[in-house]
Protein backbone atom coordinates (compact mmCIF):
# COMPACT_ATOMS: atom_id res chain seq x y z
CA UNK A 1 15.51 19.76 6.70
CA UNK A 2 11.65 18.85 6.70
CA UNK A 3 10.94 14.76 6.87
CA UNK A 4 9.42 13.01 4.07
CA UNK A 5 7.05 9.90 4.60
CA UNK A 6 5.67 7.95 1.99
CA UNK A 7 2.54 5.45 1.80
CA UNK A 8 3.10 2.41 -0.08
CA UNK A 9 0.39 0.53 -2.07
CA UNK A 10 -0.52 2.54 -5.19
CA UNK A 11 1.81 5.33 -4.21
CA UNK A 12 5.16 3.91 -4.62
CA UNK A 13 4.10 0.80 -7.03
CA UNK A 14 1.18 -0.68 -8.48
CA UNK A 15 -0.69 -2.88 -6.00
CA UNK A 16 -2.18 -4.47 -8.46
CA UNK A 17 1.21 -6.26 -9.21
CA UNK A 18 0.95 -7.68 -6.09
CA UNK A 19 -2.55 -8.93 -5.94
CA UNK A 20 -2.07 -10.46 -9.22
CA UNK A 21 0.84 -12.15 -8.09
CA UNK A 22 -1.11 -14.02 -5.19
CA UNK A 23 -3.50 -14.85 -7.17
CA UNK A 24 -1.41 -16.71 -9.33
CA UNK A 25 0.62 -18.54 -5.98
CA UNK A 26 -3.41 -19.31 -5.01
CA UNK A 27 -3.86 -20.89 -8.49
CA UNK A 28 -1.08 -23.34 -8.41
CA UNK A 29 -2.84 -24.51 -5.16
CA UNK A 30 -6.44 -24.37 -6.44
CA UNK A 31 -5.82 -26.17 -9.59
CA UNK A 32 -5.63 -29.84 -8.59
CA UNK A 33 -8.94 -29.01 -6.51
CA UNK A 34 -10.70 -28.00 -8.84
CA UNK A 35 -8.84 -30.11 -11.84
CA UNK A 36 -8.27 -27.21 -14.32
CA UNK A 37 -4.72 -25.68 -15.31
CA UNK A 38 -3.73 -22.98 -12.83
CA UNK A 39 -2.87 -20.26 -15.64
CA UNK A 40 -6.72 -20.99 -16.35
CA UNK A 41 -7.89 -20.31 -12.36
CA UNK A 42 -5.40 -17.36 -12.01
CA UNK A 43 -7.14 -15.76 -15.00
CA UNK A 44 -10.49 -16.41 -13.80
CA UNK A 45 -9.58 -15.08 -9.87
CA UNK A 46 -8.15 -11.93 -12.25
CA UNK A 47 -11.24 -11.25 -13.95
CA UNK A 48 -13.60 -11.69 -10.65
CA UNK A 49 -11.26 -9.29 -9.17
CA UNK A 50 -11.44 -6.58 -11.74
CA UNK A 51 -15.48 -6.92 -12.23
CA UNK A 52 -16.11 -7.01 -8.02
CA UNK A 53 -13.66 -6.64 -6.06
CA UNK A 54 -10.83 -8.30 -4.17
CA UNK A 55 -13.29 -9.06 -1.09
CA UNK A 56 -15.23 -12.44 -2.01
CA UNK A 57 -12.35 -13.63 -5.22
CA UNK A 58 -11.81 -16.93 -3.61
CA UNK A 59 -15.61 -17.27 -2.63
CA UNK A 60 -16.94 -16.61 -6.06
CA UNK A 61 -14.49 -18.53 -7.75
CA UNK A 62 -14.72 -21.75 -5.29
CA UNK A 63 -18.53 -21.46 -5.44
CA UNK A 64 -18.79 -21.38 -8.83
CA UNK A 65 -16.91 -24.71 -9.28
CA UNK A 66 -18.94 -26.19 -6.53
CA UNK A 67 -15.75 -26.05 -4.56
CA UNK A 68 -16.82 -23.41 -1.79
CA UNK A 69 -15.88 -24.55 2.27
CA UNK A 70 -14.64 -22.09 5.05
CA UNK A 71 -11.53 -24.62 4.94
CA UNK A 72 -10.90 -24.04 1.52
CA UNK A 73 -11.34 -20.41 1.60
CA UNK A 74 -9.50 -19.97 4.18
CA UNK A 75 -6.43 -22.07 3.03
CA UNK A 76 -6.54 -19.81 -0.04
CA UNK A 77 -5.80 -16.29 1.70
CA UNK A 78 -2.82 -18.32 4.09
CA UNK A 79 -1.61 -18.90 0.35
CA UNK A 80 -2.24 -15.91 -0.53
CA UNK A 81 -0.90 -13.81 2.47
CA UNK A 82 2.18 -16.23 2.29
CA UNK A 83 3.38 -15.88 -1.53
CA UNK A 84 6.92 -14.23 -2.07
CA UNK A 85 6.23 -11.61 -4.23
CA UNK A 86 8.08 -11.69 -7.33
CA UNK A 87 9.04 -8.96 -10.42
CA UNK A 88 7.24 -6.29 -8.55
CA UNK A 89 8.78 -3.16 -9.24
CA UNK A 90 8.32 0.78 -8.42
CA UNK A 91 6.57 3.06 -10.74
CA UNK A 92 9.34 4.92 -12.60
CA UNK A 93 8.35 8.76 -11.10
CA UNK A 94 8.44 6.98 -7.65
CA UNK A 95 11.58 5.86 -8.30
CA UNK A 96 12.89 9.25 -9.66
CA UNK A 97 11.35 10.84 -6.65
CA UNK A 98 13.21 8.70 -4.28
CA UNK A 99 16.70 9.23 -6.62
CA UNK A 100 15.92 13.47 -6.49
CA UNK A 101 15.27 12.87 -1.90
CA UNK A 102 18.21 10.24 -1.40
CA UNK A 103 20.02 13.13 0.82
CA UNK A 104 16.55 14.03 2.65
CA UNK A 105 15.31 11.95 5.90
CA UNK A 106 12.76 9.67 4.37
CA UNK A 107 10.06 6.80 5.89
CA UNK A 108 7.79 4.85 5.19
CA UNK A 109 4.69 4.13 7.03
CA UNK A 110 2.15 1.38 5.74
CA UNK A 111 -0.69 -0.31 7.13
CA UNK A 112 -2.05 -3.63 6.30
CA UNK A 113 -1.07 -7.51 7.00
CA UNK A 114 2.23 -7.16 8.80
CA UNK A 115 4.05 -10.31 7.03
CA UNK A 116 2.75 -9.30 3.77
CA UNK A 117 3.80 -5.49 3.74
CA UNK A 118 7.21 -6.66 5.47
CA UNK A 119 7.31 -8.91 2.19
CA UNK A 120 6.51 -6.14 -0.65
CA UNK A 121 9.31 -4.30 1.13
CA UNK A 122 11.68 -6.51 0.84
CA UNK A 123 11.00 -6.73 -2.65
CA UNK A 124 11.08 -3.64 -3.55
CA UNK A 125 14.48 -3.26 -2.14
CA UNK A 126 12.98 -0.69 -0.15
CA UNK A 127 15.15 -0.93 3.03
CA UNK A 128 17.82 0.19 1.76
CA UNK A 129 16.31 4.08 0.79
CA UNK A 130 14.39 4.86 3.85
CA UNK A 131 15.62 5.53 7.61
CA UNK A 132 12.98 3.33 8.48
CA UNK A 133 9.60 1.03 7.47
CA UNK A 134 6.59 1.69 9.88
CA UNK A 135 4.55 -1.31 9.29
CA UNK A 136 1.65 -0.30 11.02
CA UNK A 137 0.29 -3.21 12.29
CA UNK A 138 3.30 -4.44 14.63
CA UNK A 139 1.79 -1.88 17.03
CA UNK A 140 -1.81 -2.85 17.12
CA UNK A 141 -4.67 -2.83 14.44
CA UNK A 142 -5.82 0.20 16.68
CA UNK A 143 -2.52 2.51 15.27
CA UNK A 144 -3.51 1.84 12.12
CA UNK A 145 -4.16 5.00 9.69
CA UNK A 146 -6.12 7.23 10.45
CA UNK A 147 -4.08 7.04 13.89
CA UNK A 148 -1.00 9.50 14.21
CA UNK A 149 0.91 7.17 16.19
CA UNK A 150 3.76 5.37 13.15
CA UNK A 151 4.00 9.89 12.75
CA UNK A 152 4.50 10.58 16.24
CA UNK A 153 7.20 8.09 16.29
CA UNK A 154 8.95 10.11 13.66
CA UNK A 155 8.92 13.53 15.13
CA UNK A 156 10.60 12.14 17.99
CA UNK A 157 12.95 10.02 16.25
CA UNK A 158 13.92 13.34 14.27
CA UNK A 159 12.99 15.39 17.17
CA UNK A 160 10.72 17.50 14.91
CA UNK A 161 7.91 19.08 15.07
CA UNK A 162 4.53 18.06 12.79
CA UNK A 163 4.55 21.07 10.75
CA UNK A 164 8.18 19.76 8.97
CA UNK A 165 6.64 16.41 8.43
CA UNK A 166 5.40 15.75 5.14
CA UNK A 167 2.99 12.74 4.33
CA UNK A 168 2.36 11.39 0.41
CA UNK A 169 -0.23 9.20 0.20
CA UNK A 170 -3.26 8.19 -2.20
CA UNK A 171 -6.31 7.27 0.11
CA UNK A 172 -8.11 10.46 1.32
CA UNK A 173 -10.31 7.70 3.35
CA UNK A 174 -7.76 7.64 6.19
CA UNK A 175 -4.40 8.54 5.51
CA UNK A 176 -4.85 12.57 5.85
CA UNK A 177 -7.99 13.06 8.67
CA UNK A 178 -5.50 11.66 11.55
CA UNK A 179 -2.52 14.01 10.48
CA UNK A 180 -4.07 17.64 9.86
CA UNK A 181 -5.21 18.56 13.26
CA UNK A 182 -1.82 17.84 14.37
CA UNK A 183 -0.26 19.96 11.92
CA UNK A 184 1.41 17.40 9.38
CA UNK A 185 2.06 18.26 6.01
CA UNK A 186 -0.18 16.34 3.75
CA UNK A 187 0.65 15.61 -0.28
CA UNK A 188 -2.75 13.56 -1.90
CA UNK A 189 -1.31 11.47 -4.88
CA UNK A 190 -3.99 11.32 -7.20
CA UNK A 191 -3.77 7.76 -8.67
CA UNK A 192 -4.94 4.31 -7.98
CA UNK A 193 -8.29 3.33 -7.07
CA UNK A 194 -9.18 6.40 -5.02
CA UNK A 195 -7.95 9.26 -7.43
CA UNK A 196 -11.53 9.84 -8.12
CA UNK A 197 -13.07 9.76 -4.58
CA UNK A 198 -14.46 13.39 -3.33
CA UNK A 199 -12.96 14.11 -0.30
CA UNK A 200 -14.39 16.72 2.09
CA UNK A 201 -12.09 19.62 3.89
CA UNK A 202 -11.10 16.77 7.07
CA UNK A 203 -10.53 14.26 4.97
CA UNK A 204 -8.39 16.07 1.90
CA UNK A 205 -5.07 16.34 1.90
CA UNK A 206 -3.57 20.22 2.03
CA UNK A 207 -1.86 19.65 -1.56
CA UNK A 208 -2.65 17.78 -4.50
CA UNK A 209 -0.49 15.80 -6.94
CA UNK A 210 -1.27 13.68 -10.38
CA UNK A 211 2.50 12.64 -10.17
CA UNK A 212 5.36 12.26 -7.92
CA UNK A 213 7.48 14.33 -10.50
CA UNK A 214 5.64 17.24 -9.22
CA UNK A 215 7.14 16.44 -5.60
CA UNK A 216 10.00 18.88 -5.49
CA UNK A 217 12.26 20.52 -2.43
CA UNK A 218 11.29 23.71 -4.01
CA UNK A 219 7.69 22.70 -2.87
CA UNK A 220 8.72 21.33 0.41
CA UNK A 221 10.23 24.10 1.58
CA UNK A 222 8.08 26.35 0.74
């Protein structure tokens, strides 16, 4: 029976539920700095996010109270990083998907802050449906996506081969380049912030999805 390996963020749930929820934790701590009501702050840390980005939130925002210092900044994203995610939930065809592979070997392999993608995990009740959570970062920044290495780990786990390893993921940035020489099965999930983004022939995945309902054994094996 071929593997199935699953991304996270935007793939399994909305990572915006996540974000938003930090940004409400950091605006119960910002508030008394900058003496406004924190439903206020986490509204305007919202809006910078959605017109430029999650890079600079907490700069913009502290700046444009007068507020900005690396300490505060920096006490923001510990808040941030740190918040127990609450209410976040999967999106209903990943959660049907999941329900139609519960009999089928299934991981999940995830890069970013190792505390913080332990914590979505955990609530998601996620532990519970896969054999196993590769949080890429407890082995080095350096086996991050694009790397093989969380895969590699599989096929010997399951003492497979690439070929019946099958990867769904939404970023054709770096979650498909490190896999297809090797002979991984690739699935692109086209939603989130990069279901528009052009992908060349290394970088695209070998099969494309708008939804996870369209994930079936029948396509899996072939």
């Amino acid at each position: 029976m071929p593997v199935l390996v699953f991304d996270l963020d935007d793939t399994l749930y909305p990572e915006l539920s996540y974000v938003h929820g930090g940004f409400r934790a950091v605006a119960e701590f910002l508030a008394p700095h900058l003496n406004r009501p924190a439903v206020e702050v986490a509204a305007e840390l919202i809006a910078e996010e959605a017109a430029h980005g999650r890079g600079q939130v907490f700069d913009a925002v502290l700046r444009r109270h007068g507020r900005w210092s690396q300490g505060l900044v920096a006490a923001c994203v510990r808040t941030y990083r740190r918040h127990q995610p609450a209410g976040l939930t999967l999106y209903p065809d990943a959660e049907r998907c999941l329900a139609r592979f519960a009999a089928w070997p299934l991981y999940l392999v995830t890069d970013g802050h190792k505390e913080v993608q332990a914590r979505k995990v955990a609530a998601l009740s996620l532990s519970k449906r896969f054999r196993h959570a590769y949080l890429t970062n407890r082995y080095g920044r350096h086996r991050a996506k694009p790397s093989p290495y969380c895969f590699e780990l599989i096929c010997r786990r399951e003492r497979l081969a690439p070929a019946a390893v099958w990867y769904v993921a939404d970023n054709p940035r770096k979650d498909f380049v490190g896999l297809k020489p090797l002979g991984f099965q690739t699935v692109r999930l086209l939603r989130g912030s990069y279901a528009h983004l052009p992908a060349d022939a290394a970088h695209e995945a070998a099969y494309r999805i708008q939804s996870l309902d369209e994930l079936t054994p029948a396509l899996l094996l072939g």
